[in-house]
Protein backbone atom coordinates (compact mmCIF):
# COMPACT_ATOMS: atom_id res chain seq x y z
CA UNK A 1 74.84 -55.20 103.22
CA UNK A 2 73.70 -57.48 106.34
CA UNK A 3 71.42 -55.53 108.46
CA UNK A 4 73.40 -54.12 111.44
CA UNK A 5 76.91 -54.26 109.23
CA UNK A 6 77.36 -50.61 109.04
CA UNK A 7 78.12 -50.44 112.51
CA UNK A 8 80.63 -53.05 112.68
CA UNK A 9 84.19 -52.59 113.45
CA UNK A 10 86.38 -54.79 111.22
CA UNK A 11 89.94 -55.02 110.69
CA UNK A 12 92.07 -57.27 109.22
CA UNK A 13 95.99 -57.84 108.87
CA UNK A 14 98.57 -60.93 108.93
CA UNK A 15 99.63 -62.28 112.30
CA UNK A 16 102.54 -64.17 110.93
CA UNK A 17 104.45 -63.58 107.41
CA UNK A 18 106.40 -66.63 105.72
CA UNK A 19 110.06 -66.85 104.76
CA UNK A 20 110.88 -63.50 106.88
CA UNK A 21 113.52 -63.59 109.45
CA UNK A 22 113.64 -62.04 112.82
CA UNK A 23 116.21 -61.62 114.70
CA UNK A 24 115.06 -62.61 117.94
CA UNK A 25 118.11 -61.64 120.45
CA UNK A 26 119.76 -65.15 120.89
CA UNK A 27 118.87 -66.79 117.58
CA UNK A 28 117.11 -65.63 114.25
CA UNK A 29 113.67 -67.37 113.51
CA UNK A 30 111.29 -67.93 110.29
CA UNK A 31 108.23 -69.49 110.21
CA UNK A 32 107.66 -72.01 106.97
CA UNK A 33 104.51 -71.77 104.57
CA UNK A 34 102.23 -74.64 105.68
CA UNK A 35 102.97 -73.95 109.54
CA UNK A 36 99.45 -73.31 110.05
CA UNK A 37 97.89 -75.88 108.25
CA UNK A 38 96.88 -77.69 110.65
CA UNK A 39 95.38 -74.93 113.53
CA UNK A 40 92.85 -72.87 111.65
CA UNK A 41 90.36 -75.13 113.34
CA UNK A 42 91.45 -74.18 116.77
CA UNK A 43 89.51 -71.81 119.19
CA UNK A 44 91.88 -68.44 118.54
CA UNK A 45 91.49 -65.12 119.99
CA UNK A 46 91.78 -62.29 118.52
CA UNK A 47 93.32 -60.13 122.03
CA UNK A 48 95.35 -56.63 122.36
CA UNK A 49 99.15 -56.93 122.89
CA UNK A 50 98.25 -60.89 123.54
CA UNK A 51 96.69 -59.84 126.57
CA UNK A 52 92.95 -58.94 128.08
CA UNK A 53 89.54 -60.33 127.57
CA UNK A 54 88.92 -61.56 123.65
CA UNK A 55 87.55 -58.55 121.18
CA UNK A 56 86.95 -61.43 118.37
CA UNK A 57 87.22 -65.15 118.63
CA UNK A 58 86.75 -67.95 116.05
CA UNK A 59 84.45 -70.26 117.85
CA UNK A 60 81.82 -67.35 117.65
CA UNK A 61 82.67 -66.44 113.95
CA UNK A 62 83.61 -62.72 114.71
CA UNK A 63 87.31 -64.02 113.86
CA UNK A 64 87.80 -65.80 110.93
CA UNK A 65 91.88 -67.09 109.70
CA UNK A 66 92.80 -68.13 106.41
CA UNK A 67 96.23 -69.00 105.03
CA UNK A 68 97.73 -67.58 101.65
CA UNK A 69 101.24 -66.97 99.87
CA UNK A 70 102.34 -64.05 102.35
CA UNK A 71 101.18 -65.50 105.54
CA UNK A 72 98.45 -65.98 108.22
CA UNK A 73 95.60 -63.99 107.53
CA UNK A 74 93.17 -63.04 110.06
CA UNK A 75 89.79 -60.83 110.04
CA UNK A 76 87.48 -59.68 113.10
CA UNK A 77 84.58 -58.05 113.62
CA UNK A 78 85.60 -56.27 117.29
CA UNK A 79 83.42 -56.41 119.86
CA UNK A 80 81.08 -53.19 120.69
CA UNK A 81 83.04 -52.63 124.07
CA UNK A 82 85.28 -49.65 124.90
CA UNK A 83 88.41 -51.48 124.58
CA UNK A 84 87.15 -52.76 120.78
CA UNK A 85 86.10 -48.83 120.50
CA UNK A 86 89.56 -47.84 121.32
CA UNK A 87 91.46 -50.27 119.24
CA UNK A 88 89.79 -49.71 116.17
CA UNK A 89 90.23 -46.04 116.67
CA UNK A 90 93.48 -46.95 117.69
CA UNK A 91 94.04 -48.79 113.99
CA UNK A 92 92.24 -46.13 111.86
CA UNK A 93 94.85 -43.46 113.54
CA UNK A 94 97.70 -45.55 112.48
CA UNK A 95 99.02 -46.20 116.22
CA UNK A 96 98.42 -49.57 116.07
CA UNK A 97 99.90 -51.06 112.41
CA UNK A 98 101.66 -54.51 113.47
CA UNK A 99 100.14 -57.94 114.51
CA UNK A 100 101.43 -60.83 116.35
CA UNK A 101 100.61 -64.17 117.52
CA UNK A 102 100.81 -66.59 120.32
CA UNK A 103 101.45 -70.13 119.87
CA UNK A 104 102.93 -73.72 120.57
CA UNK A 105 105.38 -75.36 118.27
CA UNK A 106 104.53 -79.01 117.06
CA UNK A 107 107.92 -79.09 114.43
CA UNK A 108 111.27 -77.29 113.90
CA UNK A 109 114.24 -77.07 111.91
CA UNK A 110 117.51 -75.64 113.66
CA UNK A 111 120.52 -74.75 111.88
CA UNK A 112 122.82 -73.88 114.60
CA UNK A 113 125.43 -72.78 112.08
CA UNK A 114 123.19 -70.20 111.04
CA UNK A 115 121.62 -69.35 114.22
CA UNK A 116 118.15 -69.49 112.42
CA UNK A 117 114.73 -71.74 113.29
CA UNK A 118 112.73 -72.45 111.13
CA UNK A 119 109.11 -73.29 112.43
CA UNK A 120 107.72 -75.71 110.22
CA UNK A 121 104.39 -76.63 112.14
CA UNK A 122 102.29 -74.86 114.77
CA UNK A 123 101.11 -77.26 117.45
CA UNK A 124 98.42 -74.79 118.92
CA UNK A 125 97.22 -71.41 117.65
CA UNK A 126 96.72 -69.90 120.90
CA UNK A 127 95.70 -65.82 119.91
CA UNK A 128 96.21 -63.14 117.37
CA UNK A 129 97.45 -59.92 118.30
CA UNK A 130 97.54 -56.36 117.11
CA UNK A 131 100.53 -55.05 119.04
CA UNK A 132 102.68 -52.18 120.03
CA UNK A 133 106.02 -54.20 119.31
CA UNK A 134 106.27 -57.01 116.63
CA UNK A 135 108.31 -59.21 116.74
CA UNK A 136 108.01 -59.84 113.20
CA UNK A 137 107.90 -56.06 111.85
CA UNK A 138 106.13 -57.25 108.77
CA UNK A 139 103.08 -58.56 110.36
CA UNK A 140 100.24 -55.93 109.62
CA UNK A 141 97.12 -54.91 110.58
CA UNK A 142 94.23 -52.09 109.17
CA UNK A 143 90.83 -50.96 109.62
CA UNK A 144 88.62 -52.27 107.13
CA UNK A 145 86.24 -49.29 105.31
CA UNK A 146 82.80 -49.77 105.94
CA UNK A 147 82.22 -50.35 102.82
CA UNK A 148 84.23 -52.93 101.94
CA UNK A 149 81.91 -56.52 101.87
CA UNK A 150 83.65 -59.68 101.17
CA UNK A 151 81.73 -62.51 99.53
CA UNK A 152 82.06 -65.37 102.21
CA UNK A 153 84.20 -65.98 105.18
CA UNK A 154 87.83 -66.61 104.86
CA UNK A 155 87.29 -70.47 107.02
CA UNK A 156 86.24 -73.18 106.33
CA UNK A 157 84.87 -74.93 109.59
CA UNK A 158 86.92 -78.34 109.77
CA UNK A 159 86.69 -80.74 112.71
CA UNK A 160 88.32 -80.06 115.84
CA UNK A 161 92.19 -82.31 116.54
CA UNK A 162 94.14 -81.20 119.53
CA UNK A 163 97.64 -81.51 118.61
CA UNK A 164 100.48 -82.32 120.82
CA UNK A 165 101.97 -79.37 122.60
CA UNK A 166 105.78 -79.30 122.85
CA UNK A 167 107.09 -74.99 123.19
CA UNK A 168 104.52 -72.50 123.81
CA UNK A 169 106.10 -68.88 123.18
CA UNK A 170 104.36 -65.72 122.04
CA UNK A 171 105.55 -63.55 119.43
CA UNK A 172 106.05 -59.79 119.83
């Protein structure tokens, strides 16, 4: 153990969940495995209901994103403020179990006979979320025991690309 890890605050959870449909009120949507490939890199967030000043970001490593089989992972250390305070307490309680995320949308697929979009490639990761109200009820989030130590960080750190923007929408 690092000195000064004890008194961390980490959680972790998935933003975003593959091949799950939502029904979002006018049309159903599902987000493709490999829609984040190309955003880890980006400066992302890690913000309360999408909204406030950042408890984690990536550029500073306290937020660190990794893709796998069930979706986008995510992992902060929260910041030592009272609003980082209260959402980890928040998480360890089990009022706050969902995630979202807020981005732009680079590629689609529509199938207007099935009323479903399919999001094949994230232009811009924008934020991550822990929420109140998912819109994708299988995104997750938990408070990490202080004992738990992982071995390295879930990121590589690639170059920076801005990618075109073309829908920005944020999901909860």
């Amino acid at each position: 153990r690092a000195e000064g890890e004890a008194d961390e605050m980490r959680i972790s959870g998935y933003a975003a969940v593959f091949n799950q449909e939502t029904d979002l009120g006018f049309f159903r949507e599902q987000i493709a495995p490999g829609a984040f490939d190309s955003v880890l890199q980006n400066d992302v967030r890690l913000l309360l209901n999408h909204d406030g000043a950042p408890l984690a970001r990536t550029t500073n490593e306290t937020l660190t994103l990794s893709v796998d089989d069930e979706g986008l992972r995510y992992e902060a250390i929260l910041s030592d403020t009272t609003q980082g305070r209260d959402l980890y307490k928040m998480i360890q309680r089990g009022d706050i179990t969902q995630s979202s995320f807020a981005f732009t949308i680079e590629e689609q697929d529509v199938d207007k006979k099935a009323n479903l979009r399919t999001i094949t490639k994230v232009g811009r990761l924008l934020d991550v979320s822990p929420v109140t109200y998912p819109a994708y009820p299988q995104a997750s989030v938990s408070a990490r025991s202080e004992f738990a130590v992982e071995a390295e960080p879930l990121v590589e750190e690639p170059a920076v690309e801005e990618p075109k923007e073309e829908i920005s929408e944020v999901r909860n």
